[in-house]
PDB file of N, CA and C in Angstrom:
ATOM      1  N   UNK A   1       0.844  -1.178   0.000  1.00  0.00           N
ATOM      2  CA  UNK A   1       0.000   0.000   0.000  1.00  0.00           C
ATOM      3  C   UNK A   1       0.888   1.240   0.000  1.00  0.00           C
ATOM      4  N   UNK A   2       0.586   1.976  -0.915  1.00  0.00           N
ATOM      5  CA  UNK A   2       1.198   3.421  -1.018  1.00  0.00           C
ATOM      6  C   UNK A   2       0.419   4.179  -0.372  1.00  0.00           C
ATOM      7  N   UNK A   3       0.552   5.599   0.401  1.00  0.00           N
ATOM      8  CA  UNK A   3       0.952   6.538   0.936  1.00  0.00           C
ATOM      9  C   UNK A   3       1.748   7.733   0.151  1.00  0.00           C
ATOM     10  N   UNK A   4       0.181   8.498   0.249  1.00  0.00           N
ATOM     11  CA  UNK A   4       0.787   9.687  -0.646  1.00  0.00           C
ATOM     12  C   UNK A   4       1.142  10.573   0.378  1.00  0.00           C
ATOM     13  N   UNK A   5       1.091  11.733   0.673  1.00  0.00           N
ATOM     14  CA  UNK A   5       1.613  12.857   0.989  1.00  0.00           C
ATOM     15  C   UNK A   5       0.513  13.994   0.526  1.00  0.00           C
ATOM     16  N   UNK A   6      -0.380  14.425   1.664  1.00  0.00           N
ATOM     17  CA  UNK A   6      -0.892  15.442   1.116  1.00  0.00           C
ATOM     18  C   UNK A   6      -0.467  16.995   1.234  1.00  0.00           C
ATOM     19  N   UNK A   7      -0.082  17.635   0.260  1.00  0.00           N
ATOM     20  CA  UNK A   7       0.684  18.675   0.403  1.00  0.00           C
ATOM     21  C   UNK A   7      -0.654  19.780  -0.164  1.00  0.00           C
ATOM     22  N   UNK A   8      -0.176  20.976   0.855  1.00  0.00           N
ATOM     23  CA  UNK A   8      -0.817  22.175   1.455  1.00  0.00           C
ATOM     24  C   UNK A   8      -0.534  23.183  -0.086  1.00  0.00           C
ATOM     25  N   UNK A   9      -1.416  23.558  -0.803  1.00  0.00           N
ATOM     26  CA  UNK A   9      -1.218  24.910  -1.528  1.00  0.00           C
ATOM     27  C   UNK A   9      -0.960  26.270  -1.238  1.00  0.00           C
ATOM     28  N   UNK A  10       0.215  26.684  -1.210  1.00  0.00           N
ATOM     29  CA  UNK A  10       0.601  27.886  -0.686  1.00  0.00           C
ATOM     30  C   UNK A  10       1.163  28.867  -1.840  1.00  0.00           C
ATOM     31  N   UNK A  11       0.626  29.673  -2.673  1.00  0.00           N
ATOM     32  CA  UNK A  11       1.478  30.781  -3.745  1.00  0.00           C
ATOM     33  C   UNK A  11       1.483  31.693  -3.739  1.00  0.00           C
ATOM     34  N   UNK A  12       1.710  32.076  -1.844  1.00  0.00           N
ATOM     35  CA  UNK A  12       2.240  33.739  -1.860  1.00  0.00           C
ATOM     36  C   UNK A  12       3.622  33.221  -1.404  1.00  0.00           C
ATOM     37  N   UNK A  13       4.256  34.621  -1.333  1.00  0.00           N
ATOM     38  CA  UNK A  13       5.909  34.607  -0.386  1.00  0.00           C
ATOM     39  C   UNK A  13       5.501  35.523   0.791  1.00  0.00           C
ATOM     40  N   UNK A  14       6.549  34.928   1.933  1.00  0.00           N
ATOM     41  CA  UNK A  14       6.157  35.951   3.630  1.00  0.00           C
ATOM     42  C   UNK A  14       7.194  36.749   2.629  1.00  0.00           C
ATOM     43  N   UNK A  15       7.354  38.276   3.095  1.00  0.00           N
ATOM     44  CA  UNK A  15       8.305  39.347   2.836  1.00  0.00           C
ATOM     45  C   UNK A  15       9.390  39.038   3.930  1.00  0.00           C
ATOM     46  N   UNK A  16      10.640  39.629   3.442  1.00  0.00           N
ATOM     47  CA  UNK A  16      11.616  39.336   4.408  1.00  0.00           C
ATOM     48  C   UNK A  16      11.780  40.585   5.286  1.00  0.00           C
ATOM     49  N   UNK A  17      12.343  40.247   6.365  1.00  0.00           N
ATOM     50  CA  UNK A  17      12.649  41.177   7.198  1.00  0.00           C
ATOM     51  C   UNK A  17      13.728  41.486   7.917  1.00  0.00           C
ATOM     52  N   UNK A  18      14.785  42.749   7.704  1.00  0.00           N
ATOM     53  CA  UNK A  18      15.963  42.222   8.012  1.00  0.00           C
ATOM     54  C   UNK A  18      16.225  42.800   9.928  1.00  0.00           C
ATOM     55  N   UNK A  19      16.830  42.424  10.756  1.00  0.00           N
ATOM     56  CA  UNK A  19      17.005  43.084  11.936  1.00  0.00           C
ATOM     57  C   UNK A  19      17.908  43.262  12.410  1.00  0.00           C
ATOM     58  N   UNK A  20      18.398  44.416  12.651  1.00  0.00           N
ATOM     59  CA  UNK A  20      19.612  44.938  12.707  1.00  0.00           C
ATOM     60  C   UNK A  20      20.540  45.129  11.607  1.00  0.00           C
ATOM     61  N   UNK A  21      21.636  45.505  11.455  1.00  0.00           N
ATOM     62  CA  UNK A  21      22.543  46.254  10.543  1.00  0.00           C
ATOM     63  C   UNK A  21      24.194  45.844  11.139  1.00  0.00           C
ATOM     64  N   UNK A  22      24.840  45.689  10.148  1.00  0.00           N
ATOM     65  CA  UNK A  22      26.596  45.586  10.292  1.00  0.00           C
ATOM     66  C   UNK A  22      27.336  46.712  10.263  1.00  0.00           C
ATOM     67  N   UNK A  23      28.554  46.731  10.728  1.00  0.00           N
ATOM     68  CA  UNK A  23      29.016  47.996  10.448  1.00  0.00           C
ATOM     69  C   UNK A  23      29.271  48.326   8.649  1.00  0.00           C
ATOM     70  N   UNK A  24      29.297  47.192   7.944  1.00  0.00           N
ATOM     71  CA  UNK A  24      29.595  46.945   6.634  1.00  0.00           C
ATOM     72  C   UNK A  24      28.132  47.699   5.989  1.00  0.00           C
ATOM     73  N   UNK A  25      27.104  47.633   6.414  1.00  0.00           N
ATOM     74  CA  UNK A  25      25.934  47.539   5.780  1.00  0.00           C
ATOM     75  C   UNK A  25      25.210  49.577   6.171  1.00  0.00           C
ATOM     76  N   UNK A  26      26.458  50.046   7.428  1.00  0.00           N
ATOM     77  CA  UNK A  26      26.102  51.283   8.225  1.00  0.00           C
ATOM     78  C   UNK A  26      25.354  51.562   9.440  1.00  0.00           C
ATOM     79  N   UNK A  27      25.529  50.044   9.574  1.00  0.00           N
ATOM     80  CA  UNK A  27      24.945  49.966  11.078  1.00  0.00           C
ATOM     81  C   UNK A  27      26.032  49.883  12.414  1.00  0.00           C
ATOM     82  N   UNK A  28      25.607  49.576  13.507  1.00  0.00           N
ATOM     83  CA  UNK A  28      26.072  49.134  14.822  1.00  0.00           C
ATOM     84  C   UNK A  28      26.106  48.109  15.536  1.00  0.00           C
ATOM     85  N   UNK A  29      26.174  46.856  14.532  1.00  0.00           N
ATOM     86  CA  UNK A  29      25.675  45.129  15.232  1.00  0.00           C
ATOM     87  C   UNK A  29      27.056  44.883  14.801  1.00  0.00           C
ATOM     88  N   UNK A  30      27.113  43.887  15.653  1.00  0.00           N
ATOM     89  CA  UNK A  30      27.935  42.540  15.127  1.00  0.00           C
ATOM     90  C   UNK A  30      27.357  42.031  14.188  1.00  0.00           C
ATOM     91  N   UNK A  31      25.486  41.329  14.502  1.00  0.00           N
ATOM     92  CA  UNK A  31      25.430  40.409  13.598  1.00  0.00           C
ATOM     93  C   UNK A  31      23.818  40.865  13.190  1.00  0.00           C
ATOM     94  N   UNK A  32      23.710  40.644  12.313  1.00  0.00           N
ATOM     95  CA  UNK A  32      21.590  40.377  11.732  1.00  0.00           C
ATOM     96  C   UNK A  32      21.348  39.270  11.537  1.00  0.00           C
ATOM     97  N   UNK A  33      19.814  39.537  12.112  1.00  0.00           N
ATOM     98  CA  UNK A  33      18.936  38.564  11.789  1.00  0.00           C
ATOM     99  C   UNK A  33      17.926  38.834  10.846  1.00  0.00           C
ATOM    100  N   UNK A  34      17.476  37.969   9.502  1.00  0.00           N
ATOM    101  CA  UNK A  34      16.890  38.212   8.262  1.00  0.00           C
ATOM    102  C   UNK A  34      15.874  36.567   8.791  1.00  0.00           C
ATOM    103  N   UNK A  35      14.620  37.332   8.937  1.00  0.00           N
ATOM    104  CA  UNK A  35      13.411  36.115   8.686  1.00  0.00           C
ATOM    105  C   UNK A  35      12.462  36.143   7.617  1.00  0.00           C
ATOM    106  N   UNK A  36      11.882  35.777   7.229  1.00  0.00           N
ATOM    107  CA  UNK A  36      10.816  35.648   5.772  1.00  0.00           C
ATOM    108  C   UNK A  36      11.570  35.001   4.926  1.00  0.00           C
ATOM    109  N   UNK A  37      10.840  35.190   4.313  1.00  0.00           N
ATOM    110  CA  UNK A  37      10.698  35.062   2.728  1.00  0.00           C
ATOM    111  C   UNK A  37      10.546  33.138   2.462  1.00  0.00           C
ATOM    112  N   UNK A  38       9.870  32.537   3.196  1.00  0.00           N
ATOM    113  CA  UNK A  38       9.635  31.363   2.402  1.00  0.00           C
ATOM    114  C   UNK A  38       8.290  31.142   1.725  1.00  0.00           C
ATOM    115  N   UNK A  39       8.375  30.299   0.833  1.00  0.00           N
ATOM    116  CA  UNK A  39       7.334  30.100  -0.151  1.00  0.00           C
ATOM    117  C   UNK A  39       6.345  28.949   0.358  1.00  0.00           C
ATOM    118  N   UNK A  40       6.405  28.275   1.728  1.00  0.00           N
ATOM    119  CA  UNK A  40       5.860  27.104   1.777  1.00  0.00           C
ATOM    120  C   UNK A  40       5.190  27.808   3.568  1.00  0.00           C
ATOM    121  N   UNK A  41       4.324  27.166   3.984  1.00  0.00           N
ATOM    122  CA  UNK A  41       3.510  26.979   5.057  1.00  0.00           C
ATOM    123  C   UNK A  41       4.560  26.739   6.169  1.00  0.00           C
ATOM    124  N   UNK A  42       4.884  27.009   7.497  1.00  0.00           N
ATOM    125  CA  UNK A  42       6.030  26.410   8.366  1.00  0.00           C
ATOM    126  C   UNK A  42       6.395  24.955   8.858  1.00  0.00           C
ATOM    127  N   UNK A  43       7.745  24.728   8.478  1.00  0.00           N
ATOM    128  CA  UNK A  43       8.140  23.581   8.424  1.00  0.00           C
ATOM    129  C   UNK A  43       7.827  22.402   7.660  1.00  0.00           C
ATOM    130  N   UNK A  44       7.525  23.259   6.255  1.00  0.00           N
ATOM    131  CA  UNK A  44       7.124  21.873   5.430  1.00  0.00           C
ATOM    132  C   UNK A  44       7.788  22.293   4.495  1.00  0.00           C
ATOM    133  N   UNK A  45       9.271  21.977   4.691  1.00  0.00           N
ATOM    134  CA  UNK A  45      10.677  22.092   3.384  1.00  0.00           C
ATOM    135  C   UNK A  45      10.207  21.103   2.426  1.00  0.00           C
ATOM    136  N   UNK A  46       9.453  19.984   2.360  1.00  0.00           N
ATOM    137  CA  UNK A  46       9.725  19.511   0.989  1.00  0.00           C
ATOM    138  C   UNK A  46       8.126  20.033   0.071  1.00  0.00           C
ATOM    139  N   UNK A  47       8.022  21.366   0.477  1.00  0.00           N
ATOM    140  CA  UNK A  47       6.655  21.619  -0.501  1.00  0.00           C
ATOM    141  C   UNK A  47       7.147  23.442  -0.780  1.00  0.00           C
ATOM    142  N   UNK A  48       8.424  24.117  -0.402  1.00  0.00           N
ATOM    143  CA  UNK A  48       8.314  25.222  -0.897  1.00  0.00           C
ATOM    144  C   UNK A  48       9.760  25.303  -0.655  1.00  0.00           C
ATOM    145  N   UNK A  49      10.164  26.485  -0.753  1.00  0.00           N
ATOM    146  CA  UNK A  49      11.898  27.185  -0.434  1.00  0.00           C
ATOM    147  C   UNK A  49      11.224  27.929   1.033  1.00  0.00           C
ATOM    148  N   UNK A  50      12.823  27.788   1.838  1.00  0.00           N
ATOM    149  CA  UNK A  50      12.642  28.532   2.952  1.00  0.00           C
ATOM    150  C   UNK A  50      14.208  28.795   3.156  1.00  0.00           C
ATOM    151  N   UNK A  51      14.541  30.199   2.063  1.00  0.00           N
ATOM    152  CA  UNK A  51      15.918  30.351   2.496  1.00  0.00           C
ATOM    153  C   UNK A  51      16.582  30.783   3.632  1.00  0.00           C
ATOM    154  N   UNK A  52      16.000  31.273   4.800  1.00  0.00           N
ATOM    155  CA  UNK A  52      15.800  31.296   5.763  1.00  0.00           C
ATOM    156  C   UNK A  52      16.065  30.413   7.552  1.00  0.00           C
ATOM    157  N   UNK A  53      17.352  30.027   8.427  1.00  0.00           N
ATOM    158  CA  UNK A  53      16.848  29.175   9.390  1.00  0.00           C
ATOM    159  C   UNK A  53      15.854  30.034  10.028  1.00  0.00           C
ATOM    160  N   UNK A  54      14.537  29.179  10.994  1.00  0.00           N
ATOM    161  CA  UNK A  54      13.850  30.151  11.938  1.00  0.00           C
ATOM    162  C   UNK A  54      14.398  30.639  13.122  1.00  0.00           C
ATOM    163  N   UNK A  55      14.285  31.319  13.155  1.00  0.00           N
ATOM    164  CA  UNK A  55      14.883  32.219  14.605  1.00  0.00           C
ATOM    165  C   UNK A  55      14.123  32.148  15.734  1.00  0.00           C
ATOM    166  N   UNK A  56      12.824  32.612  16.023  1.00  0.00           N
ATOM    167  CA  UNK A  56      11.859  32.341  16.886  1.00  0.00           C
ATOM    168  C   UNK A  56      11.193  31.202  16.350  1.00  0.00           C
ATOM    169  N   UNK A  57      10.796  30.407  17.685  1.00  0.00           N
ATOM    170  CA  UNK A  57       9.861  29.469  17.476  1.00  0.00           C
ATOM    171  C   UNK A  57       9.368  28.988  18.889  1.00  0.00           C
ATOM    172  N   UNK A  58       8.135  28.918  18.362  1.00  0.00           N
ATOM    173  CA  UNK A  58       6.540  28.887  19.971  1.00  0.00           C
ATOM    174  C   UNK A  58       5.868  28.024  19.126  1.00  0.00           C
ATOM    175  N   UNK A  59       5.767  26.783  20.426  1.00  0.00           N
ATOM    176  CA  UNK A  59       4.189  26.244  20.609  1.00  0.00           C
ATOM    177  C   UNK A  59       3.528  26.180  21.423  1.00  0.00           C
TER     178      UNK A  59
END
């Protein structure tokens, strides 16, 4: 018996968001954090791009 996989339709993108700034970039951080921009529903990498690791995460 096969077992499909039902996968979720998603065809917007989240916008990205960047936080904070480098001194390279004219800011005052060490480091940024950039979240958005994936194309798929959360945590379902094999149905969209999520160039992105998550940074926050709550359940």
């Amino acid at each position: 018996m096969v077992v499909e996989l039902v996968k979720e339709k998603w065809s917007n993108v989240i916008n990205t968001v960047t936080i904070g700034a480098t001194k390279e970039e004219g800011g005052t951080r060490s480091s940024k954090v950039v979240v958005g921009g994936e194309s798929t529903l959360p945590y379902l990498f094999v149905e969209g791009d999520m160039p992105n690791r998550p940074a926050i995460a709550m359940e």
